[in-house]
Protein backbone atom coordinates (compact mmCIF):
# COMPACT_ATOMS: atom_id res chain seq x y z
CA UNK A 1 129.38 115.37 96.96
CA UNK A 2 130.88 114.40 100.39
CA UNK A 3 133.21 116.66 102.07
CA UNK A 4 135.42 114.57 103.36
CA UNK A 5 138.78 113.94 101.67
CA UNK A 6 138.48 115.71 98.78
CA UNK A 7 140.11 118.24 97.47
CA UNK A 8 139.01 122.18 97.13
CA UNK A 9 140.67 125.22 96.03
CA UNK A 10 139.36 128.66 97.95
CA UNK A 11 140.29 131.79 96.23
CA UNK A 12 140.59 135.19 98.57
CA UNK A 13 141.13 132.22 101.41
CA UNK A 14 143.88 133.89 103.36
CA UNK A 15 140.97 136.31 104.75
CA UNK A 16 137.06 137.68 105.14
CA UNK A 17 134.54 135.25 103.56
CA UNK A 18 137.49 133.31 102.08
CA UNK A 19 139.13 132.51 105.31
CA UNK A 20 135.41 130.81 106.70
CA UNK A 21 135.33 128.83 104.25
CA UNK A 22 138.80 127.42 104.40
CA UNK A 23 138.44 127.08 108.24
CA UNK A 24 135.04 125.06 107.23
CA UNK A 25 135.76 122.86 105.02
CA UNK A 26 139.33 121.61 106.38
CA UNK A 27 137.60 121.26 110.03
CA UNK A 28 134.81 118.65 107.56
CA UNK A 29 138.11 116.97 106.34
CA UNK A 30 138.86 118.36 102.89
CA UNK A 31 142.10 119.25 101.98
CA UNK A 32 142.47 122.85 100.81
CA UNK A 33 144.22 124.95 98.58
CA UNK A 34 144.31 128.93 98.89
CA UNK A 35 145.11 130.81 96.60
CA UNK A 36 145.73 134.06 97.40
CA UNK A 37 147.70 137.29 96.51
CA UNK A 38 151.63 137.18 97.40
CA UNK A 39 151.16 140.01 100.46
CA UNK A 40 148.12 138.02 101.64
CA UNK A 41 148.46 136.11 105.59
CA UNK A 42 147.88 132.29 103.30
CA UNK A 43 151.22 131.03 105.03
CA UNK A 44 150.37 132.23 107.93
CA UNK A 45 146.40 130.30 107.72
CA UNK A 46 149.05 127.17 106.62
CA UNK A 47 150.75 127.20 109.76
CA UNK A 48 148.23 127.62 111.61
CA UNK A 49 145.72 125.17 109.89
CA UNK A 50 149.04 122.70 109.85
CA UNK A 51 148.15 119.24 107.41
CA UNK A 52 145.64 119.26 104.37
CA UNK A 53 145.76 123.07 103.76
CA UNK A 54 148.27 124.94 101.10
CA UNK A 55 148.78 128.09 99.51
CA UNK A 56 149.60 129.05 96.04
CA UNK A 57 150.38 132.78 95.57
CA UNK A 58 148.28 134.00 93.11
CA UNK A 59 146.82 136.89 91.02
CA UNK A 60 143.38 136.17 89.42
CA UNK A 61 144.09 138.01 86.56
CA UNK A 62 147.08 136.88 85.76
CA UNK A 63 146.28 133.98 83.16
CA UNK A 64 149.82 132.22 83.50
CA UNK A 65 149.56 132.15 87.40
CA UNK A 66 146.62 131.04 87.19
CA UNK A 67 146.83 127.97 85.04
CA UNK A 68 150.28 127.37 86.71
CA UNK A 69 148.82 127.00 90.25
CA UNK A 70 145.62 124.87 89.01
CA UNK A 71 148.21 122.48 87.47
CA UNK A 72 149.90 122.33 90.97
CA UNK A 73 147.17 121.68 92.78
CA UNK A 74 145.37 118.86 90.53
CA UNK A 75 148.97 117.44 90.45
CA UNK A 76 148.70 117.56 94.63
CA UNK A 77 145.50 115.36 94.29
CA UNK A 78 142.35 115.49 91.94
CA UNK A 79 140.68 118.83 92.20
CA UNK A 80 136.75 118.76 93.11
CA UNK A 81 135.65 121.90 94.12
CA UNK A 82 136.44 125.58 93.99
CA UNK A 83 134.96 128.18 96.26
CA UNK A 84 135.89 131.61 94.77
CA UNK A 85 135.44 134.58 97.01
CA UNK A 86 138.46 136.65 95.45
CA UNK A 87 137.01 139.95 94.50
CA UNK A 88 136.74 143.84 95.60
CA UNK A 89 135.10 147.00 94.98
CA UNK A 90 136.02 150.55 94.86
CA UNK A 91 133.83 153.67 95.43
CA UNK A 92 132.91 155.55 91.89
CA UNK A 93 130.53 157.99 91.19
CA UNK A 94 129.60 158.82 87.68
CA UNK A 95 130.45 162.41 87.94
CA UNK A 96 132.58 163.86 90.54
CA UNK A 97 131.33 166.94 91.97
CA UNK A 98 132.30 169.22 89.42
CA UNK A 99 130.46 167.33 87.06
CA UNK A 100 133.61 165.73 85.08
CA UNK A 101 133.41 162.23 83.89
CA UNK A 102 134.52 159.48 86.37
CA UNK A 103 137.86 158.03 85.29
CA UNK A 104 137.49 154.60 82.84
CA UNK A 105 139.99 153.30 84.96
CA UNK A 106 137.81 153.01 88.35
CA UNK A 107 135.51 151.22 86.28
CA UNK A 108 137.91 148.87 84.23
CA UNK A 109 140.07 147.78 87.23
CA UNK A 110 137.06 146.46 89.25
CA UNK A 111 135.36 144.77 86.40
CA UNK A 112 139.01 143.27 84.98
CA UNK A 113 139.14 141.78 88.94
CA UNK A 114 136.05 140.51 89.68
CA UNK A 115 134.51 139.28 86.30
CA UNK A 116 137.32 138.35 84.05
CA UNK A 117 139.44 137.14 87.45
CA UNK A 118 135.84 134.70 88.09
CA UNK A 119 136.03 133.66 84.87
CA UNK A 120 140.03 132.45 84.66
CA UNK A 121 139.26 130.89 87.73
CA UNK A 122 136.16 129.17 86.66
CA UNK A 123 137.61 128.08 83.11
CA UNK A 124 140.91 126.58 84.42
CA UNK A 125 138.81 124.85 87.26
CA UNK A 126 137.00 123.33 85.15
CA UNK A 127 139.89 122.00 82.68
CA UNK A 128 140.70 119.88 85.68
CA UNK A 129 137.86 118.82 87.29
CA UNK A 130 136.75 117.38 83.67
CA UNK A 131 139.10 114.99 83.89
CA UNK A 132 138.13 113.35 87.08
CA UNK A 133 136.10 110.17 87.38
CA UNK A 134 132.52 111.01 89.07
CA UNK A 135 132.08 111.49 92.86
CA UNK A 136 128.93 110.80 94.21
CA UNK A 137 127.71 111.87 90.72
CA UNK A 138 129.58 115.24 90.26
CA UNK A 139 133.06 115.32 89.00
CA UNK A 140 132.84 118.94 90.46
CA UNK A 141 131.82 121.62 92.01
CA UNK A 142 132.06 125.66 91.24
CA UNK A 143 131.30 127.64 93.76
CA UNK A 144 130.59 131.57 92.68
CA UNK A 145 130.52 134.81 94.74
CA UNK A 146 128.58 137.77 93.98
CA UNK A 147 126.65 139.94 96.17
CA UNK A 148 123.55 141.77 96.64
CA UNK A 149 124.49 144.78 94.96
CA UNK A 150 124.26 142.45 92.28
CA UNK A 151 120.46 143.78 92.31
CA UNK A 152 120.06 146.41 94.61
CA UNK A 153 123.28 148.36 93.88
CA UNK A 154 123.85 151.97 95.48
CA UNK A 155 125.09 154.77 94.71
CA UNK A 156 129.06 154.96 94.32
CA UNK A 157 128.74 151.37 93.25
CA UNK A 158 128.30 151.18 89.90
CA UNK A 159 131.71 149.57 88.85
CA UNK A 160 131.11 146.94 91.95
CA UNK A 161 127.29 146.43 90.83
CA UNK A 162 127.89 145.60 87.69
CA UNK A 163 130.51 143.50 88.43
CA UNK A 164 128.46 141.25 90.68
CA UNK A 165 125.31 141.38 88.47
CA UNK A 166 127.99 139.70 85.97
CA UNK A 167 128.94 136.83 87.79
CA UNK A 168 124.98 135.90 88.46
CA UNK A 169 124.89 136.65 84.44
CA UNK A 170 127.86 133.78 84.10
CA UNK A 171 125.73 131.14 86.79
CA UNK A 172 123.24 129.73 84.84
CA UNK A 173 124.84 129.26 81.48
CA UNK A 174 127.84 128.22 82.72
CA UNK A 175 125.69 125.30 84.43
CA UNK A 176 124.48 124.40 81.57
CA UNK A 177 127.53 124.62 79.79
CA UNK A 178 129.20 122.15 82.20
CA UNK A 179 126.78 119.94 82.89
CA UNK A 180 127.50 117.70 80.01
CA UNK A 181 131.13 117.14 82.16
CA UNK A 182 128.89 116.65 85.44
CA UNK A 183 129.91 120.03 86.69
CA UNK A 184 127.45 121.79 89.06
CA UNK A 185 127.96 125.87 89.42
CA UNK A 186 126.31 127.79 92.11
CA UNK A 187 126.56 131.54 93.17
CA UNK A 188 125.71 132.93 96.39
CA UNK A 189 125.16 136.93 96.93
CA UNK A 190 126.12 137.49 100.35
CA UNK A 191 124.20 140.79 101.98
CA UNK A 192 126.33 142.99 104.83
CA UNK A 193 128.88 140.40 106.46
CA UNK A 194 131.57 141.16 109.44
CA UNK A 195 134.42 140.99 106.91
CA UNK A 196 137.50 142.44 108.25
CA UNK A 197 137.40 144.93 104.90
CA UNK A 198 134.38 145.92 106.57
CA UNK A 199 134.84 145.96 109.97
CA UNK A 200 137.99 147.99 109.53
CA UNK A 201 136.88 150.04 106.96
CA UNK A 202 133.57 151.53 108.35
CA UNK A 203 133.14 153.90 111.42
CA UNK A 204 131.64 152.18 114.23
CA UNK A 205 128.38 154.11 114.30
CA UNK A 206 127.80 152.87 110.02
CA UNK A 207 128.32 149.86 110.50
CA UNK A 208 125.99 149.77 113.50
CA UNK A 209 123.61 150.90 110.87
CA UNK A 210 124.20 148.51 108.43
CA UNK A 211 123.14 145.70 110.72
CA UNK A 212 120.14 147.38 112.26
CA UNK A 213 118.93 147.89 108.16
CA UNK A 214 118.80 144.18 108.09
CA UNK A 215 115.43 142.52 108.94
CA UNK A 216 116.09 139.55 110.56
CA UNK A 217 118.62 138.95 112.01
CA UNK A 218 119.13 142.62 112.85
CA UNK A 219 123.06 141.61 112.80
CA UNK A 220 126.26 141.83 110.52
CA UNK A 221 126.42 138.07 108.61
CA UNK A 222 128.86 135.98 110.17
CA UNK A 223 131.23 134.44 107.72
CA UNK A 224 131.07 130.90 108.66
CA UNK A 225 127.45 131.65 107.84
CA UNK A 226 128.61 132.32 104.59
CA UNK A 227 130.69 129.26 104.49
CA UNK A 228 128.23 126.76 105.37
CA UNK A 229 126.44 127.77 102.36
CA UNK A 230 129.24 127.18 100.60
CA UNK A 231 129.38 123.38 101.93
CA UNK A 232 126.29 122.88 101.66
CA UNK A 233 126.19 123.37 97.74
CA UNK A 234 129.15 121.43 97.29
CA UNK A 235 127.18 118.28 99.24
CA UNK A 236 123.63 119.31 97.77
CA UNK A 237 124.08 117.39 94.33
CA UNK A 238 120.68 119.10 93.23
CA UNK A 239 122.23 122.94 93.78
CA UNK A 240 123.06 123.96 90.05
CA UNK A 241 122.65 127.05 88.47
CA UNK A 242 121.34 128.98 90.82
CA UNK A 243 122.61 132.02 92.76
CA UNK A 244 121.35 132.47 96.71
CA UNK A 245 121.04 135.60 98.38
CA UNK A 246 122.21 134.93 101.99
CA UNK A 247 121.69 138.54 103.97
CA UNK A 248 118.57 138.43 106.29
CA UNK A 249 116.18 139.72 103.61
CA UNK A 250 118.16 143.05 103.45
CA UNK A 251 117.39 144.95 100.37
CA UNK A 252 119.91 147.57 99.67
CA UNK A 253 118.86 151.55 99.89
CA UNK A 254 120.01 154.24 97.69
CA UNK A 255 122.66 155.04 99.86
């Protein structure tokens, strides 16, 4: 599906991975729709972005925001692809180092974000793009993130792991499941990228680390590399059902 002029909603688009693929895809002439928590800098991409970008303030978990903003934005123009990056982790270990039981809730809250928020996302998506008369022989396109801990989780990742092995779970049968509508779905499991959650988050000398850990390129992703993945799928009417690592042939340690 061309790129040009049609219409894409980017969740997590006010920053990181998001934010790439926002910057992307409006600079190839889509118009764009983030949505994006209430606290988040979306207005701020708006204004500076200026025409064919908006921003719906939105929790992914919240089924009645949700469906509300979807509705906006197919009423703004037909909706044809969605490029979901909204998601998080949070350190857990099993057992804490006393040996007690981690708490369910470290567990619950990342799994309630990142795989039942993919899946409201997906499901409402898809209620709209249905409707749409076929572009270039897709009526849409679903756009998935995961990540490579999806596979190679460590250790104080469990929550985030199996979160992310989840959404590659969802990929192929929700291909198959919309392909009868002429939806495509794709996932990509980005490896170690120069997020600001990252960059921010990690001391200097780690994340120096990270990117030396990574084959080739021996470098932090960028995100617009991420992004043009992203574009690519949505153009690449043969993409469907598959997730694609994109981190330099890393393959995650322990710790």
């Amino acid at each position: 599906m061309r790129i040009a002029n049609i219409h894409v909603v980017v969740t997590g688009g006010a920053s990181g991975l998001g934010l790439a693929t926002v910057e992307r895809l409006h600079r190839s002439g889509a118009t764009v729709t983030i949505f994006d928590l209430p606290g988040s800098a979306g207005a701020e991409v708006v204004e500076r972005l200026g025409e064919r970008v908006r921003f719906a303030a939105v929790d992914i978990t919240d089924e009645q925001q949700v469906a509300t903003a979807f509705e906006d934005a197919a009423a703004a123009s037909p909706l044809r692809g969605l490029v979901h990056c909204a998601g998080r982790g949070k350190p857990m270990r099993i057992l804490d180092r006393d040996g007690n039981a981690a708490a369910m809730g470290d567990f619950a809250g990342v799994v309630e974000l990142n795989v039942m928020g993919t899946f409201n996302v997906l499901r409402f998506a898809a209620q709209h793009m249905a409707k749409n008369e076929p572009l270039d022989g897709d009526r849409g396109v679903v756009v998935l993130t995961a990540s490579v801990a999806a596979y190679e989780g460590q250790i104080g990742q469990i929550n985030y792991a199996a979160s992310k092995a989840a959404i590659v779970g969802m990929t192929l049968p929700a291909a198959r499941d919309l392909a009868k509508v002429g939806i495509r779905v794709c996932t990509i499991a980005p490896g170690t990228f120069a997020t600001p959650l990252l960059l921010n988050a990690g001391r200097p000398d780690i994340v120096d680390a990270l990117a030396a850990s990574i084959p080739h390129p021996s470098r932090l992703g960028d995100p617009d590399e991420f992004a043009s993945l992203a574009e690519h799928i949505i153009s690449n009417g043969m993409l469907n059902g598959e997730t694609i690592r994109i981190d330099g042939a890393i393959r995650m340690a322990p710790r």
